[in-house]
C-alpha atoms as a PDB file:
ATOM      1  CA  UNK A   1       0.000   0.000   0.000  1.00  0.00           C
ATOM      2  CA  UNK A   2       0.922   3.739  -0.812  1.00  0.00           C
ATOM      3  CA  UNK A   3      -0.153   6.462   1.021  1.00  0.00           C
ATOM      4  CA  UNK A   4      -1.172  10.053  -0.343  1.00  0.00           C
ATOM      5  CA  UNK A   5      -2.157  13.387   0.749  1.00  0.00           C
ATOM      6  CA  UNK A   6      -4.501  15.014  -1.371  1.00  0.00           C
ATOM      7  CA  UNK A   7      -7.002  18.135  -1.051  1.00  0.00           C
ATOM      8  CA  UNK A   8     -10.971  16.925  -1.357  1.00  0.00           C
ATOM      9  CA  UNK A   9     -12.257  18.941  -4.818  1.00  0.00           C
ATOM     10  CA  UNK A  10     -15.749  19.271  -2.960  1.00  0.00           C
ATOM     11  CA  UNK A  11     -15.038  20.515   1.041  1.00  0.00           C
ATOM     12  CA  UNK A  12     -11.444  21.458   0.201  1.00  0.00           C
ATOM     13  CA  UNK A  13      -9.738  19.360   3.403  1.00  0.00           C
ATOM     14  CA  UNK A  14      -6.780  17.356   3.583  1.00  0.00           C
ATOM     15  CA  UNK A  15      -7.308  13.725   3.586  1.00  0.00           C
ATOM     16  CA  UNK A  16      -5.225  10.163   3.135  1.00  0.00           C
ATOM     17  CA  UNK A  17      -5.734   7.829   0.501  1.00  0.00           C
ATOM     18  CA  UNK A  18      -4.372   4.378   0.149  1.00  0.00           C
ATOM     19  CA  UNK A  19      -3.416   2.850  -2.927  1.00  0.00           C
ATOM     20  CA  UNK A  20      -2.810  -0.627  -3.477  1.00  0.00           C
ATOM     21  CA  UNK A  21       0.770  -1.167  -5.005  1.00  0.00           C
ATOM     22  CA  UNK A  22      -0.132  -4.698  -5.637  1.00  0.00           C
ATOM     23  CA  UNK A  23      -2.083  -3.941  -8.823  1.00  0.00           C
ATOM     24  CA  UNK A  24      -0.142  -3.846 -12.602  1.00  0.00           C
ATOM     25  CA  UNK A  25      -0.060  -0.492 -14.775  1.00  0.00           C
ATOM     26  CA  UNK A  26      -2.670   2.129 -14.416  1.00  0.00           C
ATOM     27  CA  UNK A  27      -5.657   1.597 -12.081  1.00  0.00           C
ATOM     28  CA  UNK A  28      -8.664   3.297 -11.186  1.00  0.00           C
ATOM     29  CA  UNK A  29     -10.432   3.968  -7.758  1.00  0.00           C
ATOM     30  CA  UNK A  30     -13.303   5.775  -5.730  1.00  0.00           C
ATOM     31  CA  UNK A  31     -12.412   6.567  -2.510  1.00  0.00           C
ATOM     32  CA  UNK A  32     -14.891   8.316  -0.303  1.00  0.00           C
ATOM     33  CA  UNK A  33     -13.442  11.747   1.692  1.00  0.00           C
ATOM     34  CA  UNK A  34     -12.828  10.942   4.694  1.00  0.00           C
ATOM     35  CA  UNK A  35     -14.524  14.711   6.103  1.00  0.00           C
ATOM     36  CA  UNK A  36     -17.150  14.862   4.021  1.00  0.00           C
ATOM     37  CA  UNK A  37     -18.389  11.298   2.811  1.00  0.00           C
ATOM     38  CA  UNK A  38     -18.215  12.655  -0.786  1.00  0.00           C
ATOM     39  CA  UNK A  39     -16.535  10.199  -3.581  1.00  0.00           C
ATOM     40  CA  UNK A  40     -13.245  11.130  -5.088  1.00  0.00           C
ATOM     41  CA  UNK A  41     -12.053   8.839  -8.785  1.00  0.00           C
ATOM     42  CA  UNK A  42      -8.328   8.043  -8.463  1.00  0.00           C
ATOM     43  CA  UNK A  43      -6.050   7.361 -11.042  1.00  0.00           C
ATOM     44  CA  UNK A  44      -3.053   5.665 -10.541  1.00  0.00           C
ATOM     45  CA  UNK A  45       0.229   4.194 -12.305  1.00  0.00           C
ATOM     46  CA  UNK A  46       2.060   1.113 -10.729  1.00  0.00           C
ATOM     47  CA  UNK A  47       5.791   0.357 -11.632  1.00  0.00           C
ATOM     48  CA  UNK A  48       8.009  -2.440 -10.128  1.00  0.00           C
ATOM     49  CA  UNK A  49       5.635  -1.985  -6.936  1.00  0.00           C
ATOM     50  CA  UNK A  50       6.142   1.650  -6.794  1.00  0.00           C
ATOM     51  CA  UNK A  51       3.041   4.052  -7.650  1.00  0.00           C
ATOM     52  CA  UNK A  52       4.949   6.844 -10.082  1.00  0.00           C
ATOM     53  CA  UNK A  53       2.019   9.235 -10.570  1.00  0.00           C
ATOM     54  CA  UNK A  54      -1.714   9.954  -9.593  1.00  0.00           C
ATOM     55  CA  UNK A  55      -4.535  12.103 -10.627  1.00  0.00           C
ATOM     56  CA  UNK A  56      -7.779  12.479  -8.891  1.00  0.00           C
ATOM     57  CA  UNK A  57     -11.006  14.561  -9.414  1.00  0.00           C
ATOM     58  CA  UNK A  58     -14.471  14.540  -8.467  1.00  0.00           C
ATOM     59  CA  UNK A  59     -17.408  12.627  -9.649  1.00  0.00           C
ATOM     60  CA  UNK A  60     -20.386  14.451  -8.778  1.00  0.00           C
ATOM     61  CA  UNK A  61     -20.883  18.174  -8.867  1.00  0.00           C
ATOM     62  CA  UNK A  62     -19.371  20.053  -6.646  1.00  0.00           C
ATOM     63  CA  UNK A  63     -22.039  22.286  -5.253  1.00  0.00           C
ATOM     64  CA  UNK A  64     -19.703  24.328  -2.397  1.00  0.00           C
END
C-alpha cells in the first residue's frame, strides 16, 4: 500500500488515501473523503511496486 495526501475537490480538506501497489499499470479507484463522505475517482500508475504518478477529481458536482 501507498499512502497520499490530497485536497478533497468538494469541502477542500486534507485527507489520506491508500493505494494498493499490488495492482499492474494504471488503475482506477473511488475513494470516499474521509470529512465529508463525498466520492473522489483516483487514477493511478504502478511500476516495479512503486506508484509513479496519480490524478484524482471529483465525480459528482461540486455544489460548495
Amino acid at each position: 500500500m501507498h499512502e497520499i495526501h490530497i485536497q478533497c475537490p468538494y469541502c477542500l480538506q486534507a485527507v489520506t488515501i491508500l493505494l494498493d501497489t499490488g495492482v499492474y499499470e494504471n488503475t482506477t479507484v473511488v475513494e470516499d473523503c474521509e470529512v465529508c463522505c463525498r466520492p473522489i475517482e483516483v487514477s493511478y500508475d504502478v511500476y516495479a511496486g512503486e506508484v509513479t504518478s496519480y490524478s484524482y477529481e471529483s465525480i459528482e458536482g461540486n455544489e460548495f
